[in-house]
Protein backbone atom coordinates (compact mmCIF):
# COMPACT_ATOMS: atom_id res chain seq x y z
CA UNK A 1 24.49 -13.95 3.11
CA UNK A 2 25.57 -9.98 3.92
CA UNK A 3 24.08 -8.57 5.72
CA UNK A 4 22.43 -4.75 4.70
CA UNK A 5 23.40 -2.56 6.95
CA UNK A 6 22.51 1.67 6.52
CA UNK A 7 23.05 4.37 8.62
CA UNK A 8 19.03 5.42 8.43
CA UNK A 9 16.21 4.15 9.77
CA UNK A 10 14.95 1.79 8.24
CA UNK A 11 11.58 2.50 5.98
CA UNK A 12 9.64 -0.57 7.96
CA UNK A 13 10.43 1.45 11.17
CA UNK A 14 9.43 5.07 10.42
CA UNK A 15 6.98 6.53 12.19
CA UNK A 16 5.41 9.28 9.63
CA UNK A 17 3.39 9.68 6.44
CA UNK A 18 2.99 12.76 5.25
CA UNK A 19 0.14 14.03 2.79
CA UNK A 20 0.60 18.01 2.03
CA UNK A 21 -2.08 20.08 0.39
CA UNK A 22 -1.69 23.61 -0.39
CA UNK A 23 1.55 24.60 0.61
CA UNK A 24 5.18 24.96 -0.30
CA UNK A 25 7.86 22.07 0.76
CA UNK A 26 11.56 24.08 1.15
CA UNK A 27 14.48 23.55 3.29
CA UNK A 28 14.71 25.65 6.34
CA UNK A 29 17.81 25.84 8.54
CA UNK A 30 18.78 22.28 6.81
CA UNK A 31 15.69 21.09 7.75
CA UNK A 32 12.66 19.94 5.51
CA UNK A 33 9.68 22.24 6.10
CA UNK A 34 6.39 23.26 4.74
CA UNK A 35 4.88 26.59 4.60
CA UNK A 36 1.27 27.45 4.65
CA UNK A 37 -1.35 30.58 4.95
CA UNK A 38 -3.54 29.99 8.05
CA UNK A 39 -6.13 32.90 8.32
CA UNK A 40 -3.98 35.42 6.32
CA UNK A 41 -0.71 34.42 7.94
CA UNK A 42 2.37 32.06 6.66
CA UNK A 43 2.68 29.44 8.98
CA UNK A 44 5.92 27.12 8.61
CA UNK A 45 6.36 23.32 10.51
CA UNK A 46 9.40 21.22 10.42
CA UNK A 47 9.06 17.67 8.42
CA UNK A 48 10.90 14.66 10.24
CA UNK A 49 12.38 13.42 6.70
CA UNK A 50 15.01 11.07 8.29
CA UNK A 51 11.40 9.18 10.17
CA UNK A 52 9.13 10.11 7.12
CA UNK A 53 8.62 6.89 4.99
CA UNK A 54 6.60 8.66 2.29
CA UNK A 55 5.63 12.41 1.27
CA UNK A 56 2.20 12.73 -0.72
CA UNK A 57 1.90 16.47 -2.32
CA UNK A 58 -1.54 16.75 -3.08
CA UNK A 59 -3.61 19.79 -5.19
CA UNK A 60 -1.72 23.47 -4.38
CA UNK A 61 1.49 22.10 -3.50
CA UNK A 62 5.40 23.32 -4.70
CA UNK A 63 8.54 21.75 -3.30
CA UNK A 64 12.14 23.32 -4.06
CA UNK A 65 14.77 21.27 -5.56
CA UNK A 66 17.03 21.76 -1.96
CA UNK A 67 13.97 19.74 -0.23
CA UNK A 68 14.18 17.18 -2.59
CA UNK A 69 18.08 16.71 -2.30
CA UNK A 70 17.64 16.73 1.54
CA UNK A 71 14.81 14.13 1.37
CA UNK A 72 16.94 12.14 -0.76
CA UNK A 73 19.88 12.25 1.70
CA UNK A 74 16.72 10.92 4.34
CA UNK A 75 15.75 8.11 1.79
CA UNK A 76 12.23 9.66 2.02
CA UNK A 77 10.31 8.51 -1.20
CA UNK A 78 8.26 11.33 -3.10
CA UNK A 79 4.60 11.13 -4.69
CA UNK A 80 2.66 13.82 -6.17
CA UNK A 81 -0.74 13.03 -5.92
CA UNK A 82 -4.21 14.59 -7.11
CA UNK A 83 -7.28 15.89 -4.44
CA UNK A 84 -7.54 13.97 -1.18
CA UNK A 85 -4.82 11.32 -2.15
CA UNK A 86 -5.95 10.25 -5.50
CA UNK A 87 -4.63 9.73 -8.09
CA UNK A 88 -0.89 9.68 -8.65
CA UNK A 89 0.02 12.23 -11.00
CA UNK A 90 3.86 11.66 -10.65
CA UNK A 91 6.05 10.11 -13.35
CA UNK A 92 9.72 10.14 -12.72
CA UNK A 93 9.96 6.73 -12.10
CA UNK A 94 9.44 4.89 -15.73
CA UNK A 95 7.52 1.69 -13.62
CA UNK A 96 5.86 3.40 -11.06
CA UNK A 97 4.49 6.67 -10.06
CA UNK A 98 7.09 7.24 -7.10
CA UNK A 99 10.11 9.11 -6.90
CA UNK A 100 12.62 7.15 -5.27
CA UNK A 101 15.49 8.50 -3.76
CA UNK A 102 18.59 7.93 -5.86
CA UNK A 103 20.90 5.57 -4.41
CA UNK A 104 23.68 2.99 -5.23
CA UNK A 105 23.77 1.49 -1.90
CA UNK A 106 20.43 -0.41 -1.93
CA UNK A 107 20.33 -4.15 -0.93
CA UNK A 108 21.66 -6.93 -3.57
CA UNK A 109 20.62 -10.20 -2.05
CA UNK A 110 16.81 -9.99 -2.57
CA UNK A 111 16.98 -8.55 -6.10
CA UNK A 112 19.00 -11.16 -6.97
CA UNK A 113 16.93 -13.98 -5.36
CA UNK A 114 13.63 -12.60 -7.06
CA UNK A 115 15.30 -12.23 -10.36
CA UNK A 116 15.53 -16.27 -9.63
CA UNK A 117 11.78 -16.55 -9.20
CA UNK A 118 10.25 -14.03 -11.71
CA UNK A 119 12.44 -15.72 -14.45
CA UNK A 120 11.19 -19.48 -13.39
CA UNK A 121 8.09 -19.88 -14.27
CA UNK A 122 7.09 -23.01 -11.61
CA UNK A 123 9.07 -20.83 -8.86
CA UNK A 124 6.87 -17.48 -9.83
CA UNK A 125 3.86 -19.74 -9.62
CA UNK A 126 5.08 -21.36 -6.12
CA UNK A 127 6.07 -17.37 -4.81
CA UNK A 128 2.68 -16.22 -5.93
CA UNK A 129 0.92 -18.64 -4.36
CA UNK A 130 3.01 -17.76 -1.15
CA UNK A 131 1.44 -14.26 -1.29
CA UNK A 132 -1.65 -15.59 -1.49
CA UNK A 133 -1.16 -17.60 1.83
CA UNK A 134 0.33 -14.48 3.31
CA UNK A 135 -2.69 -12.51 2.44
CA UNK A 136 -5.13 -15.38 4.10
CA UNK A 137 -3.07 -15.41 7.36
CA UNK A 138 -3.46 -11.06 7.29
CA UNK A 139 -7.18 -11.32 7.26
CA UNK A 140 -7.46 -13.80 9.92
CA UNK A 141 -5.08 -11.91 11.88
CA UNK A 142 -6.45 -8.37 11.44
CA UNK A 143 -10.39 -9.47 11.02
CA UNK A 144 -10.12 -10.92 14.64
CA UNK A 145 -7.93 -8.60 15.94
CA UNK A 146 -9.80 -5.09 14.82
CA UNK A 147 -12.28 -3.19 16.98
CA UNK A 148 -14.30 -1.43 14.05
CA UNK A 149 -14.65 -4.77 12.76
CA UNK A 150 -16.20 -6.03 15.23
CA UNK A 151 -18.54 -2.96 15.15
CA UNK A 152 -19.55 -4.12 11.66
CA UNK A 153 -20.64 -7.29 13.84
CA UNK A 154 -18.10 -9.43 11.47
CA UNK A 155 -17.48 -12.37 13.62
CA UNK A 156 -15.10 -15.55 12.03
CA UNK A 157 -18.11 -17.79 10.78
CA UNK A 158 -19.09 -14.58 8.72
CA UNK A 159 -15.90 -14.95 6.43
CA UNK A 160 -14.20 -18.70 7.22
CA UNK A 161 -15.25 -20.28 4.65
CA UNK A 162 -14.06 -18.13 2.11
CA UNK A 163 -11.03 -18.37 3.40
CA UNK A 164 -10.93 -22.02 3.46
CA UNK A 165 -12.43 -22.10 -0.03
CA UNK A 166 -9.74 -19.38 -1.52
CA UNK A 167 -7.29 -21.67 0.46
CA UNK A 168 -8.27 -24.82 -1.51
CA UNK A 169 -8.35 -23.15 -4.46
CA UNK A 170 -4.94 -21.49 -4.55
CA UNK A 171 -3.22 -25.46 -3.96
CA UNK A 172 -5.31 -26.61 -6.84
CA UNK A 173 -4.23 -24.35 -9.79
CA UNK A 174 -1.33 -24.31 -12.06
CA UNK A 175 -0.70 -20.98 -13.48
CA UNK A 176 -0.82 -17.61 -12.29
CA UNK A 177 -3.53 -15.61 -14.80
CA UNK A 178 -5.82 -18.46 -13.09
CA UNK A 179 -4.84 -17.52 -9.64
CA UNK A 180 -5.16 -14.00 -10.74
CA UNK A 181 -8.77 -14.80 -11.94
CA UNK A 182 -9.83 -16.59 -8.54
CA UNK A 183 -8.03 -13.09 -6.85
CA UNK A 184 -10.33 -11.44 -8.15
CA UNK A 185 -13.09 -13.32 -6.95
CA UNK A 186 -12.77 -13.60 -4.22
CA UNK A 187 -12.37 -10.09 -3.38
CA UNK A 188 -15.67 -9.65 -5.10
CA UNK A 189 -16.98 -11.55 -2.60
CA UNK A 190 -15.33 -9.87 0.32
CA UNK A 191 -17.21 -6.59 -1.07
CA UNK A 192 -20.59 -8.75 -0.78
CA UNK A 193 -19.55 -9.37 2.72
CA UNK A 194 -18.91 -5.83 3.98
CA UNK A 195 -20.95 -4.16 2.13
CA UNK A 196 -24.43 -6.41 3.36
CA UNK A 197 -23.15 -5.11 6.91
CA UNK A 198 -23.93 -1.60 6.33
CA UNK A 199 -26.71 -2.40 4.19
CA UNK A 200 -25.16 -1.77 0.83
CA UNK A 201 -27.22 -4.88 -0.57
CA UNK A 202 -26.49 -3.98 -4.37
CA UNK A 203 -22.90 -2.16 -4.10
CA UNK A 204 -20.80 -3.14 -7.74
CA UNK A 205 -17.18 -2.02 -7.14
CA UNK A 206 -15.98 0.73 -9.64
CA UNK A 207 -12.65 2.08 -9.61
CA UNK A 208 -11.94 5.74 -10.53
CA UNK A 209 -15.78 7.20 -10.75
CA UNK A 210 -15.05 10.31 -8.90
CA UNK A 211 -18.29 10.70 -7.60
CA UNK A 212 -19.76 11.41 -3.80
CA UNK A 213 -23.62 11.44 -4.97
CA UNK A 214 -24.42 8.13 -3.09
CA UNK A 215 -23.05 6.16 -0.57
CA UNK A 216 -21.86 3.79 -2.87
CA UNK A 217 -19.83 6.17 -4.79
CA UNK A 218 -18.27 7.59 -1.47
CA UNK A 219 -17.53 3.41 -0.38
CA UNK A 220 -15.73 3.19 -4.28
CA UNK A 221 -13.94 6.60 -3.60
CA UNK A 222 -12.79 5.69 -0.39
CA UNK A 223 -11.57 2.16 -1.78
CA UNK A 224 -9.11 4.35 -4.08
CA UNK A 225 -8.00 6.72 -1.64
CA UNK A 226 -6.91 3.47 0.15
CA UNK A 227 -5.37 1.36 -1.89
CA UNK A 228 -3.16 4.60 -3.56
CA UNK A 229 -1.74 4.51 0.18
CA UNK A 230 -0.78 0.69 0.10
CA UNK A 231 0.52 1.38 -3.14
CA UNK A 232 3.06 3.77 -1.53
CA UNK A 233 3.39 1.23 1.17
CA UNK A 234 4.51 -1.48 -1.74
CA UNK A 235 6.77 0.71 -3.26
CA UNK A 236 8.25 1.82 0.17
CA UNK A 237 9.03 -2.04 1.03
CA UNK A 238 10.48 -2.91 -2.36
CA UNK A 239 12.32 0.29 -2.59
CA UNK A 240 13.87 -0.44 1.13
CA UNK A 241 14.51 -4.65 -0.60
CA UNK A 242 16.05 -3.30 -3.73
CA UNK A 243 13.34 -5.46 -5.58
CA UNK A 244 12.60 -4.04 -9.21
CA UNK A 245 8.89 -3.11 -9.42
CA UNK A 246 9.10 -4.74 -12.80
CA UNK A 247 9.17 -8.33 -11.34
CA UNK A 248 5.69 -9.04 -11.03
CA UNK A 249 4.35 -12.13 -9.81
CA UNK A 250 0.63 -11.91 -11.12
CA UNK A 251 -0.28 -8.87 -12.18
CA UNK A 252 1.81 -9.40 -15.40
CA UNK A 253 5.16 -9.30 -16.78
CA UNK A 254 4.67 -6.36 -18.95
CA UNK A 255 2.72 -4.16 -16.83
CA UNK A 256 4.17 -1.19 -15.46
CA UNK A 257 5.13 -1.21 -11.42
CA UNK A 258 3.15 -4.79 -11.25
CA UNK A 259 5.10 -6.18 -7.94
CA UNK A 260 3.87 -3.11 -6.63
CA UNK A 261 0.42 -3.91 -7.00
CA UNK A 262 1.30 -7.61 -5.73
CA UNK A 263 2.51 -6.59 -2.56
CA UNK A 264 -0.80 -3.78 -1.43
CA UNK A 265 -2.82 -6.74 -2.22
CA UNK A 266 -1.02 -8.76 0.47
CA UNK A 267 -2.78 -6.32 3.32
CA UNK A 268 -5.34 -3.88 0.91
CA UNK A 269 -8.25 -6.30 1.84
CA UNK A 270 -7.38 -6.67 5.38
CA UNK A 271 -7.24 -2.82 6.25
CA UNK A 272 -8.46 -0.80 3.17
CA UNK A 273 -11.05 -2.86 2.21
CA UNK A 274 -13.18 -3.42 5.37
CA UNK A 275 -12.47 0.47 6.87
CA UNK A 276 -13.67 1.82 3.54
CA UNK A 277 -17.41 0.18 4.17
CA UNK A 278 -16.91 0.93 8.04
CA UNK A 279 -15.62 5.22 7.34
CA UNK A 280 -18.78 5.01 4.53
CA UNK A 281 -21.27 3.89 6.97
CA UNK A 282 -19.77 6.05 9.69
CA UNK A 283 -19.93 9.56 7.58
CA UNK A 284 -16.50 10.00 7.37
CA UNK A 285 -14.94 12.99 4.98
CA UNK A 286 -11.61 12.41 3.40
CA UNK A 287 -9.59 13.85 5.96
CA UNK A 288 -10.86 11.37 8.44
CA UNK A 289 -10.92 7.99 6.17
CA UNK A 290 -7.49 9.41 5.67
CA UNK A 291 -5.98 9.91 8.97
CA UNK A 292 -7.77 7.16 10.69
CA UNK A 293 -6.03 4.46 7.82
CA UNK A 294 -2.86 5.98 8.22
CA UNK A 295 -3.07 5.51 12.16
CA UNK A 296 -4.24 1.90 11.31
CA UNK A 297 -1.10 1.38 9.32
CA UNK A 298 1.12 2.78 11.96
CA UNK A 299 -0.42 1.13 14.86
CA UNK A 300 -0.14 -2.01 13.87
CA UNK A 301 3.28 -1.65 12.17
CA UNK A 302 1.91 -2.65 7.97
CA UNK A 303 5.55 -1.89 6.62
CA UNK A 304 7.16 -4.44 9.14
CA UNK A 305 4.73 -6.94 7.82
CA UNK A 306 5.24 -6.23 4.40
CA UNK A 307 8.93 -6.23 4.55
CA UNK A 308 8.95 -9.59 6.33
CA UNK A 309 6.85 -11.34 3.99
CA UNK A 310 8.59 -10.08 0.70
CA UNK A 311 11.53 -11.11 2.18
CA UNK A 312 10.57 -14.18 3.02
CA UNK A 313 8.89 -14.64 -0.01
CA UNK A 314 12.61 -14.05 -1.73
CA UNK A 315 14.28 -16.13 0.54
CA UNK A 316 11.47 -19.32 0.45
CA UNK A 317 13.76 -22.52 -0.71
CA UNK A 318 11.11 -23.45 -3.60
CA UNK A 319 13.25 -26.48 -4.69
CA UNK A 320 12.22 -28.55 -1.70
């Protein structure tokens, strides 16, 4: 198999994620930089594209088409994005809302092994059921390993079983819309589970309410903000693969950017899910649900983990 080889950091290695809110993105002595008023004076600080995995521009926000170029030389993918993250506005990209850099030199080898899987249907089935597995062994790992988790006083018998039971389930069904429909279950149930920590007894999940009147409309906001970010995240590790967003493996085959929505869910209820309950019950603002996922994500290196599992994911033997 060749090996990829590129002379930029890799996406799964950068150490920035940038989300700009009103202010203009321009080059400056080559370099990408942003320009803001701060108390009546323009301010201007340099952006490390070449380590930048993703730029958000938020409400207020202008970029010149030199920036854009020199991003694009970086490999730095683009989203313009509404108020504190949410939602994505942009649409240059026909199946998702991300502007990927232009270039002919991505990877071939995992396209072409998921093109084997998303056009098989018992080899989609096996791949999807994969993620699922993948998604188990995150929450184990992270719901153990994180300190405001254990704040929450989650211990393992609080959430074992539904593993287990998800587990079971998963090896027992033959097509994906079911798999899809137990999903979606069993997040529902992870909600119940967080949200009885804090107290939020009769919390129903809605997406998209744009509301901060209660607590539980803050907990639903906060769930967006989130998963937008792991959206970028999915779209950063199949961009870096060369995998076609379009190759979903449950979230349909017609739906627009689907694989992108398959691969946030592989870490979305490990790290999004719990923190929003936890920055809810803490009185966090945006700003600081923000920053303190984004230092999650860094710290414990998300876009290695994603990149490793889709790849393995392409790479799994599924004849055996």
């Amino acid at each position: 198999m060749v090996k990829y080889e590129h002379r930029l950091i890799s996406l799964s290695k950068r150490g920035y994620i940038y989300f700009l809110e009103h202010c203009r993105v321009h080059l400056q002595n080559a370099v990408v930089a942003y320009t803001q008023s701060e108390n009546g004076t323009f301010k201007s600080y340099n952006i490390p594209s070449i380590n930048t995995s993703i730029l958000m521009l938020g409400e207020g926000t202008s970029i010149t088409r030199d920036a854009v170029m020199k991003l694009t030389d970086s490999g730095t993918l683009l989203m313009f994005v509404g108020g504190s993250g949410t939602p994505l506005h942009a649409t240059s990209d026909l199946s998702f809302n991300v502007i990927s850099p232009a270039s002919e030199y991505r990877p071939t080898e995992y396209m072409q092994a998921w093109s084997n899987i998303f056009f098989n249907e018992e080899k989609r089935l096996s791949a999807a059921k994969l993620f699922m597995k993948f998604r188990i062994e995150n929450i184990k790992y992270f719901y153990k390993k994180l300190d405001f988790i254990k704040e929450m006083n989650i211990n393992e018998l609080d959430y074992i079983s539904l593993l287990e039971e998800f587990s079971t389930t998963i090896n027992k069904l033959n097509n994906t819309n079911l798999l899809l429909s137990s999903e979606a279950l069993f997040t529902k149930k992870l909600y119940k589970l967080f949200s009885r920590k804090i107290n939020f007894n009769n919390f129903t999940r809605e997406h998209a309410k744009n509301s901060k009147e209660t607590d539980f409309d803050i907990a639903n906001s906060f769930l967006d903000h989130g998963n937008y970010l792991f959206y970028g995240l999915g779209a950063i590790t199949l961009h870096g693969l060369g995998i076609s967003y379009a190759f979903a493996l449950l979230h349909g085959k017609t739906r627009r950017g689907a694989l992108v929505f398959d691969v946030a869910d592989l870490i979305k209820d490990s790290l999004c899910l719990p923190y929003s309950f936890y920055a809810t019950n803490e009185g966090y603002n945006d700003k600081d649900f923000r920053s303190g996922l984004i230092e999650l994500i860094h710290k414990e290196k998300i876009l290695d983990r994603l990149f490793e599992q889709v790849k393995s994911t392409a790479i799994e033997d599924y004849n055996a």
